[in-house]
Protein backbone atom coordinates (compact mmCIF):
# COMPACT_ATOMS: atom_id res chain seq x y z
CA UNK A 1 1.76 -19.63 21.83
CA UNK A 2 -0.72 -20.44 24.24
CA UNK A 3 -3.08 -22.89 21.89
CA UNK A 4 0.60 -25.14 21.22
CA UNK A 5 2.40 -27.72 23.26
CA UNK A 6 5.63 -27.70 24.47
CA UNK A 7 7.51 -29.32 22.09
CA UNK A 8 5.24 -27.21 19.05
CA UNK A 9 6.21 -23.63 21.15
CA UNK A 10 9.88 -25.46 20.95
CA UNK A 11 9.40 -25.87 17.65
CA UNK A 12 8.37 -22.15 16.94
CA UNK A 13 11.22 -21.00 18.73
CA UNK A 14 13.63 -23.00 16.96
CA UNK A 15 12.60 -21.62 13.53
CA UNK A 16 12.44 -18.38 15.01
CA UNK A 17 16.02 -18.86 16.23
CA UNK A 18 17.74 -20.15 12.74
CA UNK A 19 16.84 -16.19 11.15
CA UNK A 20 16.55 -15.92 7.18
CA UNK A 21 16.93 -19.16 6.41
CA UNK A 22 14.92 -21.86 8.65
CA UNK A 23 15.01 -25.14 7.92
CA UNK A 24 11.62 -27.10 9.58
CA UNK A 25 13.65 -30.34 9.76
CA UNK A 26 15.99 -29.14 12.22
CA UNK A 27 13.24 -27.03 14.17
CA UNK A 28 11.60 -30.25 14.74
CA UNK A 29 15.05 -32.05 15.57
CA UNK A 30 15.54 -29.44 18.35
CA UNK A 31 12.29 -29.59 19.39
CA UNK A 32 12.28 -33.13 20.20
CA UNK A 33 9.92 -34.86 17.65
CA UNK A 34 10.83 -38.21 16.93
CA UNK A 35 13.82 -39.26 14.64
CA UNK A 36 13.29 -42.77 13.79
CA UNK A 37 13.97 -41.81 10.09
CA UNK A 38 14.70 -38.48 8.29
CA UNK A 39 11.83 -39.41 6.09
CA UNK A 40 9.60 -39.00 9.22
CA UNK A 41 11.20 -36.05 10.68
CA UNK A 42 10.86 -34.48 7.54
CA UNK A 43 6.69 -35.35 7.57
CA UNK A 44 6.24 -34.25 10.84
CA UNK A 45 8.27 -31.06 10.42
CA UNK A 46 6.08 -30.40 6.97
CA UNK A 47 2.80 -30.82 9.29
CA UNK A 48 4.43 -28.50 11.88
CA UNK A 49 4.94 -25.71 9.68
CA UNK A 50 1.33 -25.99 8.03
CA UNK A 51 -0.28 -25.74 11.37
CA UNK A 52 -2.26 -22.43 11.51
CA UNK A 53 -2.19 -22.40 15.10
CA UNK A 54 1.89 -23.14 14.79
CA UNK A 55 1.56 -20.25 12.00
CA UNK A 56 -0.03 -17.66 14.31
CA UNK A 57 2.39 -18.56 17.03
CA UNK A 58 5.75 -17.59 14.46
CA UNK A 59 3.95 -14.89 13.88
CA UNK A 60 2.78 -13.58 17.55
CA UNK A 61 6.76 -13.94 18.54
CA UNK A 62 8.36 -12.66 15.76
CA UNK A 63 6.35 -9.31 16.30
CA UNK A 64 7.50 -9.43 19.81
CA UNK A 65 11.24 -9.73 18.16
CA UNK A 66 10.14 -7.04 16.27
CA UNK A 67 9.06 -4.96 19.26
CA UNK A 68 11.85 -5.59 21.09
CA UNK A 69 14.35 -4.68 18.21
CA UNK A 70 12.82 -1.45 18.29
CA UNK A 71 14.47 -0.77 21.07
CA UNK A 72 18.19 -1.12 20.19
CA UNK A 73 17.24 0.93 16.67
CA UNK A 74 15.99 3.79 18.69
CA UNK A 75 19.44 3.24 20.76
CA UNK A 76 21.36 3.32 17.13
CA UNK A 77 20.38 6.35 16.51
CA UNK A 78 20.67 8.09 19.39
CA UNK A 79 24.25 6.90 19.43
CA UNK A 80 24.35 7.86 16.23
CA UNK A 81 23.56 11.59 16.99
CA UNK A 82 25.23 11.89 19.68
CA UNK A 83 28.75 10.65 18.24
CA UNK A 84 30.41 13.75 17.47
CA UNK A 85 33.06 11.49 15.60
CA UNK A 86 30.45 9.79 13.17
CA UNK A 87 30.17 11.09 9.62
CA UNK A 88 28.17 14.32 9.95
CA UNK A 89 26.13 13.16 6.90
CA UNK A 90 24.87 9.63 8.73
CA UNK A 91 24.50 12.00 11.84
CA UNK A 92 21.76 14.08 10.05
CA UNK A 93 20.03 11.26 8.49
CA UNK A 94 19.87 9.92 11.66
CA UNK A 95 18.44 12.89 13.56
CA UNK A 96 16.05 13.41 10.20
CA UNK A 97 14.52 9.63 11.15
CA UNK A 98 14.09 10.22 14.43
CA UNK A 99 12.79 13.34 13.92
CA UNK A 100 10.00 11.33 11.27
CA UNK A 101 9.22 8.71 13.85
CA UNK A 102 8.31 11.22 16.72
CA UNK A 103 5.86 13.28 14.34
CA UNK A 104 7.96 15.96 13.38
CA UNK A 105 8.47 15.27 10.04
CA UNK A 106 8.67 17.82 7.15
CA UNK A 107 5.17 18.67 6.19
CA UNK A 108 4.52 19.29 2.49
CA UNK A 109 2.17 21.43 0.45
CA UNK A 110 1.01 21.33 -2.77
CA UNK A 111 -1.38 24.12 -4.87
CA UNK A 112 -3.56 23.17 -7.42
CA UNK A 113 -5.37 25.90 -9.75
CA UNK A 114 -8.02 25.18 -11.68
CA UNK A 115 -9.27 27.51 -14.10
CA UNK A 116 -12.69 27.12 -15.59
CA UNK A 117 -13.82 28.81 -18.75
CA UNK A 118 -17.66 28.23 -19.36
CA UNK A 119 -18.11 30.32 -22.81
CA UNK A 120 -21.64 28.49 -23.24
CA UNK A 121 -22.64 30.31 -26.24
CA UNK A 122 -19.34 29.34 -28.12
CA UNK A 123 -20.01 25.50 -26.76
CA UNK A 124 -23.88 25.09 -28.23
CA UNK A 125 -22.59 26.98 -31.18
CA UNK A 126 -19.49 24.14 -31.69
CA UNK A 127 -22.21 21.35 -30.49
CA UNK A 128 -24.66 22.77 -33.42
CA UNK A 129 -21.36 22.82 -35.48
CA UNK A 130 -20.44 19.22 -34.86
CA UNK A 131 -24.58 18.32 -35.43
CA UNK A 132 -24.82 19.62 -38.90
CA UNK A 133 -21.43 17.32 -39.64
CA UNK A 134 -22.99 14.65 -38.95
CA UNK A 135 -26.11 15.59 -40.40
CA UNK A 136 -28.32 15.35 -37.42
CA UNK A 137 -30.73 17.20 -35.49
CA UNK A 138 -29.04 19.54 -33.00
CA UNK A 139 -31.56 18.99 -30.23
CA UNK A 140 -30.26 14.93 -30.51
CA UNK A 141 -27.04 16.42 -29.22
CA UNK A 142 -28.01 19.31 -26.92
CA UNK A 143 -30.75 16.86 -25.18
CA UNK A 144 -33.71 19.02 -23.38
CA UNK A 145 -31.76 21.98 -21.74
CA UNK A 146 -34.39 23.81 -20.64
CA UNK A 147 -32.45 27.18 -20.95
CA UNK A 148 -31.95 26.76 -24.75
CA UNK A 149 -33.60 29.28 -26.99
CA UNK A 150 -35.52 27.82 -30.02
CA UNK A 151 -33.60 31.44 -31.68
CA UNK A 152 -30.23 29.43 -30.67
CA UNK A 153 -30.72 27.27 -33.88
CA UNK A 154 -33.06 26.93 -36.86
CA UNK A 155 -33.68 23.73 -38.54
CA UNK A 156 -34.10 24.27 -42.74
CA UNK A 157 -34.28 21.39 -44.91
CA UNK A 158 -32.97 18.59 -41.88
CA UNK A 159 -30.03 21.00 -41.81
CA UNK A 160 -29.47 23.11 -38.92
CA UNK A 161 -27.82 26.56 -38.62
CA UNK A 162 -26.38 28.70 -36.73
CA UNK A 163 -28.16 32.23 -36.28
């Protein structure tokens, strides 16, 4: 709010004040900008609300709204709780909020198991399977593992089989 003028932190305030629905027109109007023609007002409201330095400034004071509002939710629902003629139900869900809010909040736990099965015999015995399908050369698959017997697999005729 600082960078703006009076009549743009008037402005601000004024679109601030008309809540879900603010018209820029009637921010300016309140603010004070000139009305020689709706046309004009209209303009000069349009530049207004383009402003970034305008922008930042709806935004600084709405989060102060928002900061402030804080207050009279946390007031809710401790009235809430506390009203031992409120719905029991709306009483809970109250207590269950705060209760989130001020880090106590139901702490959940999920297991995973994983369950490996490396049969590495039966997979270079599928992979040589698979190879003489396609009629190729087992090693094309199986790459250079050094820990692969030349006894795994025999090549006869561009065939290979299993021994």
């Amino acid at each position: 709010m600082k960078a703006l003028n009076e009549r743009q932190r008037l402005f601000v305030l004024a679109i601030l004040d008309q809540g879900s629905k603010p018209d820029a027109t009637a921010a300016a109007k309140k603010a004070g900008y000139a009305t020689e023609s709706t046309e004009s007002l209209w303009v000069q409201a349009h530049r207004l609300s383009h402003d970034n330095r305008v922008q930042s400034a709806i935004l600084e004071e709405a989060r102060k709204r928002l900061q402030t509002g804080t207050i009279a939710a946390v007031s809710l629902l401790m009235e809430t709780i506390s009203d031992e003629t409120a719905d029991r139900g709306h009483r809970l869900k109250a207590a269950q909020m705060l209760l989130d809010r001020g880090g106590l909040h139901v702490l959940t736990e999920h297991r995973i198991d994983v369950v490996h099965s490396d049969d590495r015999d039966e997979k270079i015995k599928r992979i040589i399977e698979l190879a003489n399908e396609m009629r190729m050369n087992p090693r094309a698959l199986l790459g250079n593992m050094a820990d692969i017997q030349e006894t795994d697999f025999t090549l006869i005729e561009g065939e290979a089989k299993v021994n």
